[in-house]
Protein backbone atom coordinates (compact mmCIF):
# COMPACT_ATOMS: atom_id res chain seq x y z
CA UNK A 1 84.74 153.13 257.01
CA UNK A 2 83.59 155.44 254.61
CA UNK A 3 79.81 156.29 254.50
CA UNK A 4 77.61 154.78 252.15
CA UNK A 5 76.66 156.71 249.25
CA UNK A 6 73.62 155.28 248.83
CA UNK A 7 71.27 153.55 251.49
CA UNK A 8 68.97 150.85 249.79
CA UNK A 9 65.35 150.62 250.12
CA UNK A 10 64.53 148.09 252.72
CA UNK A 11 60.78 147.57 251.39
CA UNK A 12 59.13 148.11 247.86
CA UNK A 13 59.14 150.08 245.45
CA UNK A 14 56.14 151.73 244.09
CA UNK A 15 56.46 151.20 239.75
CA UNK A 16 56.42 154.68 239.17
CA UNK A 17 59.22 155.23 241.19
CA UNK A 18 60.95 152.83 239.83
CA UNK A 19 62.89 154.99 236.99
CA UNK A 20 64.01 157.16 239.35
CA UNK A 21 65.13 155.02 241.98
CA UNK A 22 67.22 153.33 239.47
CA UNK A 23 68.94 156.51 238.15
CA UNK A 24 69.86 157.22 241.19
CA UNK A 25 71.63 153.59 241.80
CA UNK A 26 73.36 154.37 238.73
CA UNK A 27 75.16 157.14 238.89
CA UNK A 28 78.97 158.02 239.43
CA UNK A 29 79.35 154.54 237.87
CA UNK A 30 76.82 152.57 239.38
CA UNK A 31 78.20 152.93 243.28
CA UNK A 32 74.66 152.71 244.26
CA UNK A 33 73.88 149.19 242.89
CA UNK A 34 77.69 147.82 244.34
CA UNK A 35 76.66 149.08 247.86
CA UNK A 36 73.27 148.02 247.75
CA UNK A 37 74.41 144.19 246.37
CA UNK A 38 76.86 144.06 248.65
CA UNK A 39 74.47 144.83 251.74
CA UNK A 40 72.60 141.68 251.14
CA UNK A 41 73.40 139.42 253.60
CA UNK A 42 72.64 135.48 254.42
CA UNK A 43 71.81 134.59 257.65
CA UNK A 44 74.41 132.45 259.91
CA UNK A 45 72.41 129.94 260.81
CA UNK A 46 72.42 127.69 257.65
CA UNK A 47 73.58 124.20 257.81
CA UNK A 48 74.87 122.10 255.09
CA UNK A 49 75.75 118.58 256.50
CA UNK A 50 74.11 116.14 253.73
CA UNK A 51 75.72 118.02 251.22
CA UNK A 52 79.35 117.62 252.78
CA UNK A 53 78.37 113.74 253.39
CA UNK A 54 81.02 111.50 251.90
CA UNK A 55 78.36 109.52 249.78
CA UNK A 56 77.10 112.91 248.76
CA UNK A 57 79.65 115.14 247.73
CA UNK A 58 80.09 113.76 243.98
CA UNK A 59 76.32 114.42 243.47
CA UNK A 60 77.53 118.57 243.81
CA UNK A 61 78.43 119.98 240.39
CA UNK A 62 80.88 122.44 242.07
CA UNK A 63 82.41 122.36 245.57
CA UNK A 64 80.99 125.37 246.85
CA UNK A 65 77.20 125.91 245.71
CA UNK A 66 76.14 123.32 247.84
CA UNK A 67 72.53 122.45 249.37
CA UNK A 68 71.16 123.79 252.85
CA UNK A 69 69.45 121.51 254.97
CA UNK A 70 66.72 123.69 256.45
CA UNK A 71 65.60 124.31 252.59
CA UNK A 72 66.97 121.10 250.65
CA UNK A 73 65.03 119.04 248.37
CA UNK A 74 64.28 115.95 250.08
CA UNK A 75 64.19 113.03 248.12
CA UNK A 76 62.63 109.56 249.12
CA UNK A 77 64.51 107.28 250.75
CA UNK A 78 65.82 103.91 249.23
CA UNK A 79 66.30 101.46 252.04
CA UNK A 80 70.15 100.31 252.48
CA UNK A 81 71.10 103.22 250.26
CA UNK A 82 73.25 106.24 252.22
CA UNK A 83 72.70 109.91 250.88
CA UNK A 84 69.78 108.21 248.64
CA UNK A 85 67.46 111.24 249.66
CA UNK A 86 69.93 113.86 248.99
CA UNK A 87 70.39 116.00 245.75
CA UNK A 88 71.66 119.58 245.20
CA UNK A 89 68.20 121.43 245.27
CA UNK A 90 66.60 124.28 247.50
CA UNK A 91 62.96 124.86 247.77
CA UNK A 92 62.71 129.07 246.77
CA UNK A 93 59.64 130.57 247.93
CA UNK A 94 57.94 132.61 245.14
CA UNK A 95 55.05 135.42 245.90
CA UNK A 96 53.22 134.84 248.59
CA UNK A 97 53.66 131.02 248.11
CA UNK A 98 55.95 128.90 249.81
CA UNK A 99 58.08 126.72 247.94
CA UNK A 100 56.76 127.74 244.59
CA UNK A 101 60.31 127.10 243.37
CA UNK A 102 62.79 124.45 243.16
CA UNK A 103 66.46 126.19 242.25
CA UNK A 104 68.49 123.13 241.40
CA UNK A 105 72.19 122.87 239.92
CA UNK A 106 72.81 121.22 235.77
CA UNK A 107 72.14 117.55 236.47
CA UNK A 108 75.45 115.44 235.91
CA UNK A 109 75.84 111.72 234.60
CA UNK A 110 75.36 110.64 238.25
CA UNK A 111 72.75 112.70 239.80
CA UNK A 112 70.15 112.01 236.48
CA UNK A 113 67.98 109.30 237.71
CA UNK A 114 67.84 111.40 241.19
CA UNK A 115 67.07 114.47 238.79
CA UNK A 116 63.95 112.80 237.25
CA UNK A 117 62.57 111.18 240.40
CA UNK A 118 62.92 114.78 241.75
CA UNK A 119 60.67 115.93 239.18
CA UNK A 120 58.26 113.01 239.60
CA UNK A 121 57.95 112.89 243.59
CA UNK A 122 57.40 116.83 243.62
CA UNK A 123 54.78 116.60 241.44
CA UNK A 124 56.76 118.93 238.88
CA UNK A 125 55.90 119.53 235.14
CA UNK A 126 57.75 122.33 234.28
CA UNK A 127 61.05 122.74 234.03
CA UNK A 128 63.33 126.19 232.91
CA UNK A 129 66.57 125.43 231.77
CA UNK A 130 68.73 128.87 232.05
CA UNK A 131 71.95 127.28 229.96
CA UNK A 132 73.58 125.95 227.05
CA UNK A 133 75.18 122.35 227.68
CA UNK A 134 78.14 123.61 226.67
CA UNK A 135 79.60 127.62 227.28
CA UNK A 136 83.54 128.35 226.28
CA UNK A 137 84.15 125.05 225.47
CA UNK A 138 83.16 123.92 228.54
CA UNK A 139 80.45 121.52 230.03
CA UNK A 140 77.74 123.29 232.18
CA UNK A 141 75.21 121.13 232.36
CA UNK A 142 74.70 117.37 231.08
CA UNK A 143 72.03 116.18 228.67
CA UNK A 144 69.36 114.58 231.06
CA UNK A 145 66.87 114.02 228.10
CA UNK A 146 67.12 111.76 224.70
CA UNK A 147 67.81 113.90 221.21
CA UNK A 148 65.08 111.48 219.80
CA UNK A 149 63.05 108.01 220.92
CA UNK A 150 63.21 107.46 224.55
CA UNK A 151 65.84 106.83 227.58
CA UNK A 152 65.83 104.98 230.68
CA UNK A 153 66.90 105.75 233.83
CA UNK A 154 67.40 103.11 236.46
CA UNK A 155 69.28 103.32 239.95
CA UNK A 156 71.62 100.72 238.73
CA UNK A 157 72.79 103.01 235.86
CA UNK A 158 73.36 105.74 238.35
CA UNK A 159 75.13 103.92 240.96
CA UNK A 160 77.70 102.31 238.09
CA UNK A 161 78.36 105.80 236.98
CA UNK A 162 79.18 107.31 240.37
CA UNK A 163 81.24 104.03 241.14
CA UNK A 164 83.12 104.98 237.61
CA UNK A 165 83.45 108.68 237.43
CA UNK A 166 84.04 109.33 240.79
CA UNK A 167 85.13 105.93 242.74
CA UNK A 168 82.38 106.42 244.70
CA UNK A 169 81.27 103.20 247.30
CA UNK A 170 77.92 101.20 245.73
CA UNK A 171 75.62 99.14 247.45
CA UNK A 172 74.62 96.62 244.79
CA UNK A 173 73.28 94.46 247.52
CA UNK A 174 69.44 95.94 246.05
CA UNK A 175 66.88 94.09 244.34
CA UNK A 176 66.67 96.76 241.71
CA UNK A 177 63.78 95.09 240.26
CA UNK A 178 62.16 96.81 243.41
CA UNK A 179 63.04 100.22 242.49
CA UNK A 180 61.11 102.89 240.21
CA UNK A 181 62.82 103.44 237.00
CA UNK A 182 61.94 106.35 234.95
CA UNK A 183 61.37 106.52 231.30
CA UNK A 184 61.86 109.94 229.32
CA UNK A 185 60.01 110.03 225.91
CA UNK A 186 60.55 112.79 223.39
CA UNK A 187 57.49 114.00 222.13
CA UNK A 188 58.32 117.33 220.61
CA UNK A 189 60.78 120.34 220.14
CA UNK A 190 59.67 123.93 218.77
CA UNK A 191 62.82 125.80 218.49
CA UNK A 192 62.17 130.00 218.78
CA UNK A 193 64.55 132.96 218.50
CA UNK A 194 65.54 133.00 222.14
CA UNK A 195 64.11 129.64 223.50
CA UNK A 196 63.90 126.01 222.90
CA UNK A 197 60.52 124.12 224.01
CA UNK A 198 60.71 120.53 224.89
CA UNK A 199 57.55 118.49 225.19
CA UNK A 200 58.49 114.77 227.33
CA UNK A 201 56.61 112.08 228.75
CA UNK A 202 57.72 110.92 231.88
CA UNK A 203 56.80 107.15 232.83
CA UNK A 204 57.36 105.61 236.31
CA UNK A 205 57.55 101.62 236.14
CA UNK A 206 56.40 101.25 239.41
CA UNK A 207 56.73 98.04 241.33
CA UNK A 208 56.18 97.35 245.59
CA UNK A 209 59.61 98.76 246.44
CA UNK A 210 61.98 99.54 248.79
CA UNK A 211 60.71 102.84 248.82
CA UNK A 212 59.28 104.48 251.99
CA UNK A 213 56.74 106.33 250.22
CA UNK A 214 53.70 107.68 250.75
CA UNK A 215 50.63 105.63 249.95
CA UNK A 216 48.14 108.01 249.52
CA UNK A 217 50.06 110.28 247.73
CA UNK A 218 51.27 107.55 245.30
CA UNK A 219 47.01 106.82 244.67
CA UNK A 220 46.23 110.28 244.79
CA UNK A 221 48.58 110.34 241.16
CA UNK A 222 47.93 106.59 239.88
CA UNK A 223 47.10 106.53 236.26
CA UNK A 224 43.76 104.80 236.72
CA UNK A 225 44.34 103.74 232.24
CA UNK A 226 47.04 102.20 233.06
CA UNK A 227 45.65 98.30 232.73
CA UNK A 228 48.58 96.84 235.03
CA UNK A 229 48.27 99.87 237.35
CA UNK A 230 52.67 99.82 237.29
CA UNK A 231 53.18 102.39 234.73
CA UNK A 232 52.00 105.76 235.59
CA UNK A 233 53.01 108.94 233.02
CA UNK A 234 52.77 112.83 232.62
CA UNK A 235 53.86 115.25 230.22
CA UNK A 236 56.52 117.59 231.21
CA UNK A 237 57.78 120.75 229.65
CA UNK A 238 61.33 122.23 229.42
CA UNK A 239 61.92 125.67 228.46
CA UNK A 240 65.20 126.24 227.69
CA UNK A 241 66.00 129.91 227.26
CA UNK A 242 69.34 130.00 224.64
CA UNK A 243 69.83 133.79 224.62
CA UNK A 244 71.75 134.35 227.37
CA UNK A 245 75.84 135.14 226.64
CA UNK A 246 78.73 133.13 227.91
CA UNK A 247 79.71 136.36 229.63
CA UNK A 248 78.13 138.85 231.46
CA UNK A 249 73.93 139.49 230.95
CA UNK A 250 72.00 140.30 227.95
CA UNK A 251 71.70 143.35 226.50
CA UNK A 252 68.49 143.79 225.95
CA UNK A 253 65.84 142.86 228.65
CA UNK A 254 62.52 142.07 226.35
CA UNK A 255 63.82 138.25 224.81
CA UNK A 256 63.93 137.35 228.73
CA UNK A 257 60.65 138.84 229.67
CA UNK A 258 58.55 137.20 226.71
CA UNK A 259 60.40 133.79 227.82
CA UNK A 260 59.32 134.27 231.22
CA UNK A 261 56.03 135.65 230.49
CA UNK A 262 55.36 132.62 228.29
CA UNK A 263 56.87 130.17 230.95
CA UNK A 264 54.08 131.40 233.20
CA UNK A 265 51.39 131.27 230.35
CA UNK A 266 51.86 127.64 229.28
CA UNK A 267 52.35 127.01 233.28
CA UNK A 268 49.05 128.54 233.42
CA UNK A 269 47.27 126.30 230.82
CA UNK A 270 48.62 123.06 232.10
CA UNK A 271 47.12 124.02 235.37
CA UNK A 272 44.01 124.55 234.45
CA UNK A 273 43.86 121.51 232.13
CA UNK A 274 44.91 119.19 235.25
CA UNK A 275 41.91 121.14 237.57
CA UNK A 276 39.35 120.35 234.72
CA UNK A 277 40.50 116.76 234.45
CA UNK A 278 40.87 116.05 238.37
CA UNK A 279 37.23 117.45 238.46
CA UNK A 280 35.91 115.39 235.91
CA UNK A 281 37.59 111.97 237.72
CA UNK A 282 36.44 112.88 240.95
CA UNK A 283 32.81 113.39 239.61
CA UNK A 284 32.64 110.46 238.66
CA UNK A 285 34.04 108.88 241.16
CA UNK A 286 31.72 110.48 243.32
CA UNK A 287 28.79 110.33 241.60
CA UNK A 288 27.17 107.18 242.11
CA UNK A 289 28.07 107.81 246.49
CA UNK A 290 27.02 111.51 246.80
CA UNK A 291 23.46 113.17 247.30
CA UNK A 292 22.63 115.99 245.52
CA UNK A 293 22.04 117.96 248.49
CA UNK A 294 25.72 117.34 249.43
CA UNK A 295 27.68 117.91 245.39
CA UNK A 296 28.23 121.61 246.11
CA UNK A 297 30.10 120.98 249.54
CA UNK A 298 32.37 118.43 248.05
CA UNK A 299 33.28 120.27 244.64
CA UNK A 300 34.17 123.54 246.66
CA UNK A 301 35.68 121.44 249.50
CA UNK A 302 38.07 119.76 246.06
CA UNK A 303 38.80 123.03 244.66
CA UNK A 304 40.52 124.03 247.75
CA UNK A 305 43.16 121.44 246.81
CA UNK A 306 43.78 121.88 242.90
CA UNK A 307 46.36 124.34 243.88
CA UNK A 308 48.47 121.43 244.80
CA UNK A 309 47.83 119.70 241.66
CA UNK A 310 51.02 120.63 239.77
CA UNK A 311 54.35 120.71 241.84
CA UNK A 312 57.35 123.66 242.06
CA UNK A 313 58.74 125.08 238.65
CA UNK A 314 62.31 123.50 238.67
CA UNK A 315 64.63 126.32 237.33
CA UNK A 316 68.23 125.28 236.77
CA UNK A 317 71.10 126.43 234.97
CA UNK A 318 74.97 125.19 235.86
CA UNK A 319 75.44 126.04 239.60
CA UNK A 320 71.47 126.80 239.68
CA UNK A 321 72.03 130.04 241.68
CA UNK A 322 73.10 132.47 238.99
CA UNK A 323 70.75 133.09 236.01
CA UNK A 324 68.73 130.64 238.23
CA UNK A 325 68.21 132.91 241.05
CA UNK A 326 67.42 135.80 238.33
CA UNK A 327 64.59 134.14 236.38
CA UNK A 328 63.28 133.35 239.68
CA UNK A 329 63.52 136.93 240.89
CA UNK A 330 62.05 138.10 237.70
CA UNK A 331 58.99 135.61 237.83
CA UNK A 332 58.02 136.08 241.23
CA UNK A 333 58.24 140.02 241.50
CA UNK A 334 55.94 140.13 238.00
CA UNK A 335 53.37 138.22 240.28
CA UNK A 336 53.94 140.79 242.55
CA UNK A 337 53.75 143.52 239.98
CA UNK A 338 50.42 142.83 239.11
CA UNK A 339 48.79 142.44 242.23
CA UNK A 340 50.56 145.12 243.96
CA UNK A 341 52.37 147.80 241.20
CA UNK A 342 55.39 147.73 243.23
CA UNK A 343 58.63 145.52 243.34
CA UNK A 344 61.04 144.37 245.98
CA UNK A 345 63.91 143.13 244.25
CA UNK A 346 66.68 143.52 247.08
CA UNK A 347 64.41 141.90 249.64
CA UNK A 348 63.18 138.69 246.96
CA UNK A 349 67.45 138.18 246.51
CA UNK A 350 67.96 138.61 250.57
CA UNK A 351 65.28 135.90 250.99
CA UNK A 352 66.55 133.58 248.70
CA UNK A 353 70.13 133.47 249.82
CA UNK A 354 68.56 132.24 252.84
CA UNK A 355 67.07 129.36 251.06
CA UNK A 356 70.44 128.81 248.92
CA UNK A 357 73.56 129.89 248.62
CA UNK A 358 75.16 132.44 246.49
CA UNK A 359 71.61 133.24 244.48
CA UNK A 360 71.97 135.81 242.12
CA UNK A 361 75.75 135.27 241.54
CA UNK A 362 76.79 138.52 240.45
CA UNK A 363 76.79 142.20 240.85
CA UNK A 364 76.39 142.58 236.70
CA UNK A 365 73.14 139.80 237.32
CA UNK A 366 71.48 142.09 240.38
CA UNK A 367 71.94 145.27 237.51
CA UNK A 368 70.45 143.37 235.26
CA UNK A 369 67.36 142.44 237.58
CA UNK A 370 66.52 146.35 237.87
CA UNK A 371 66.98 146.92 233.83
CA UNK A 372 64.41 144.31 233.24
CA UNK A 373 62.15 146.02 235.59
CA UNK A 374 62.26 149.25 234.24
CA UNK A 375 61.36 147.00 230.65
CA UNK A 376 58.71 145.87 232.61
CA UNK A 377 57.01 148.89 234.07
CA UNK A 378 57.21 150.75 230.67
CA UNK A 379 54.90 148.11 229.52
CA UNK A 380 52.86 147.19 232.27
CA UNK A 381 49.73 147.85 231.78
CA UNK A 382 47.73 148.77 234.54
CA UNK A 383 49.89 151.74 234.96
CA UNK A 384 49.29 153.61 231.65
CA UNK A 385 47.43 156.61 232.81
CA UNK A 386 45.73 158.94 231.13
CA UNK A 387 48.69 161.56 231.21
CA UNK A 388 50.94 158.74 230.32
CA UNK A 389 49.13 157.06 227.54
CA UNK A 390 50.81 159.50 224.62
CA UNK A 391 54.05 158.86 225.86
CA UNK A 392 53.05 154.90 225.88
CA UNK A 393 52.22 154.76 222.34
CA UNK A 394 54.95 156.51 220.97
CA UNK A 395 57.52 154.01 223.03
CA UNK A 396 54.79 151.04 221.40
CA UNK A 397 56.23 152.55 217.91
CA UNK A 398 59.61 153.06 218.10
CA UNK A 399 61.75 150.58 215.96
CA UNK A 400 62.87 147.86 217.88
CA UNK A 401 66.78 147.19 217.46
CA UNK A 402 68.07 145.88 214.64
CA UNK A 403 70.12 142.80 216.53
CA UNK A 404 66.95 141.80 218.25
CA UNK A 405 64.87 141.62 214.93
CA UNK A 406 67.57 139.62 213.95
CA UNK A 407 67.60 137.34 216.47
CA UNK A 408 63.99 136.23 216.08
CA UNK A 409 64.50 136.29 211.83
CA UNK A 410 62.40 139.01 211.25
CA UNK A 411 64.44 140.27 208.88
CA UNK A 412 64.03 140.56 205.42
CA UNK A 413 66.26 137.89 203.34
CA UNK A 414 70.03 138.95 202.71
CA UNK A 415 69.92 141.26 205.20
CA UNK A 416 70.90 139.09 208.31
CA UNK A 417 74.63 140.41 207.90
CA UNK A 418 74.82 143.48 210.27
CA UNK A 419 77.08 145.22 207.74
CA UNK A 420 73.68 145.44 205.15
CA UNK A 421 71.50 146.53 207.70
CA UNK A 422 69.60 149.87 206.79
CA UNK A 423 67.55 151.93 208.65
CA UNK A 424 64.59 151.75 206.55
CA UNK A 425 64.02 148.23 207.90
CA UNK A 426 61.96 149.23 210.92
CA UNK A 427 59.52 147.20 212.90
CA UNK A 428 57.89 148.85 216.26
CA UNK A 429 57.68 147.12 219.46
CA UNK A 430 53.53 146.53 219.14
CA UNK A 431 54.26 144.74 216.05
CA UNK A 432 57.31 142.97 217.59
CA UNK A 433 54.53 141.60 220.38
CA UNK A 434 52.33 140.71 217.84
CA UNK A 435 54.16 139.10 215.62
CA UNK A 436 55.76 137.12 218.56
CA UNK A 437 51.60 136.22 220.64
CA UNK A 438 50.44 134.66 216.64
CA UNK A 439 54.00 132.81 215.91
């Protein structure tokens, strides 16, 4: 065998090496960054029985991106119902977090009422959709969500559809009257250059079940204004990010950083809404039983658990392992970035492709991760030293490209046509930012 060219890094790398270490994987066409993808290996110890079970098998968009059992997503069981706690999902671990992420595939037809319970029992209220529905005139993922009004989605539904698309056996020996159904509500859509934003309500009709859940967990969540205590709902978010090409990657990193970066920001806010409002119920639940000696205890002893408050980001796109695995990559190394200034991004994909398979699909996608690092470090910043800071400011003024202007309709009238485009319409990356944080 020939000898390696290059030998990848098997720990992180500082940010200010970064630039460098990168050049380096690049040259004589990029033979670094082909040897150093394909040295990332899985381990071969993974398992994957539920997903090859006969009952499950339809629920898999494709064949082969399939679900490991040490990692999988495991839904609640519904009594006299084979496979009913399987779907095609993988807990990801994120920065030092476990399980931070959910990587999941497009839902289909027959997996959408698993899809939505998914989101409910984790706890979820985020979810980043990496896809267009449709990509080269073909289907990659299936609308799971109403255009306007609301939509139901009931076991029954999903079980007719499996029996119809795919001939699959049903069980319809099930009071379904029994079994959660779950009600999606359309309460907004802001539509951006690069992103759509979704606003739903999720309701669970909840009625004694079938279901072996968990009691305390089910109280824990009850919507105590709910006068018949059977309909519990939360608001979810979907960010769907609409910039990415049918082939290959983008070509410019920023549109994918300011999506993530605002992912994490509105993540952020919902979080800290939910804390303040689980502090405020458990005050007063409290109240009227606690001494005043003891208050302090209990409200540091309850912030030890808001953490848990909000469930996994789901991040999906067809398969979920391709631009899936990369916005995951991307969020959890910018964690990483600011706590630590350095980034590990062959050792994040390595430990995801133990978690699921095939994560980060593509040599051109593992390129792409480093591009949008270097993006990342000439704007981070914590490291703008002194030295650096004249350098900083001139890259803060240079014109941003005209196509990416474009794409977010900054652009004067009549001059959307690339053939008109002139170079005296200029407008710097600071203002770019600006323009983009009071939009």
């Amino acid at each position: 065998n020939p000898t390696p060219v290059h030998t990848p890094i098997r720990s992180a790398i500082p940010i200010l090496r970064l630039p460098e270490y990168v050049a380096t994987l690049k040259r004589d066409s990029g033979i670094g960054i082909s040897e150093e993808y394909e040295s990332i290996e899985t381990p071969n110890d993974l398992t994957w029985k539920h997903a090859n079970m006969e009952e499950n098998r339809p629920k898999n968009r494709y064949a082969n991106i399939i679900a490991y059992d040490q990692s999988r997503v495991v839904l609640n069981e519904i009594s006299r119902i084979p496979g009913s706690d399987y779907i095609n999902a993988n807990f990801i671990d994120g920065y030092q977090k476990k399980s931070a992420y959910i990587a999941t595939q497009g839902p289909l037809p027959g997996t959408f009422y698993d899809f939505w319970r998914m989101v409910w029992e984790q706890n979820s209220r985020v979810i980043v959709m990496m896809t267009h529905l449709e990509e080269r005139a073909r289907i990659k993922c299936d609308q799971y969500w109403p255009n306007r009004g609301k939509e139901v989605f009931t076991l029954q539904q999903q079980q007719q559809c499996q029996q119809q698309e795919y001939n699959s056996k049903v069980n319809y020996d099930i009071n379904y009257t029994t079994v959660p159904t779950y009600t999606v509500i359309i309460k907004s859509t802001q539509e951006f250059a690069y992103y759509t934003l979704r606003t739903f309500i999720l309701q669970r009709n909840y009625e004694t079940n079938l279901l072996e859940t968990d009691s305390a967990a089910f109280n824990q969540h009850q919507s105590i204004n709910d006068s018949n205590m059977n309909i519990e709902q939360r608001e979810i978010k979907q960010f769907q990010f609409t910039a990415w090409p049918d082939y290959g990657t983008p070509d410019y990193p920023q549109p994918l950083l300011l999506f993530i970066r605002r992912v994490s920001q509105v993540r952020s806010q919902l979080m800290h809404h939910l804390q303040q409002e689980r502090l405020i119920n458990d005050e007063k639940v409290n109240s009227r039983e606690l001494k005043s000696s003891q208050s302090s205890d209990i409200h540091n002893s309850m912030n030890l658990n808001l953490s848990d408050e909000i469930g996994p980001l789901i991040v999906h796109c067809s398969a979920g392992v391709g631009r899936t695995g990369a916005f995951i990559v991307i969020d959890s190394q910018l964690e990483r970035l600011k706590h630590e200034n350095s980034v590990d991004i062959f050792g994040a994909v390595c430990r995801m492709r133990a978690q699921r398979n095939f994560m980060v699909q593509t040599e051109e996608q593992y390129a792409f991760l480093y591009d949008v690092f270097i993006e990342a470090a000439e704007v981070h910043g914590t490291e703008v030293t002194a030295h650096g800071l004249y350098n900083h400011v001139v890259k803060l003024r240079q014109p941003v490209p005209t196509c990416i202007l474009a794409g977010y309709n900054l652009l004067p009238n009549g001059l959307q046509d690339n053939n008109h485009l002139t170079s005296s319409i200029k407008i710097s990356s600071l203002e770019l930012e600006f323009k983009l944080q009071i939009s």
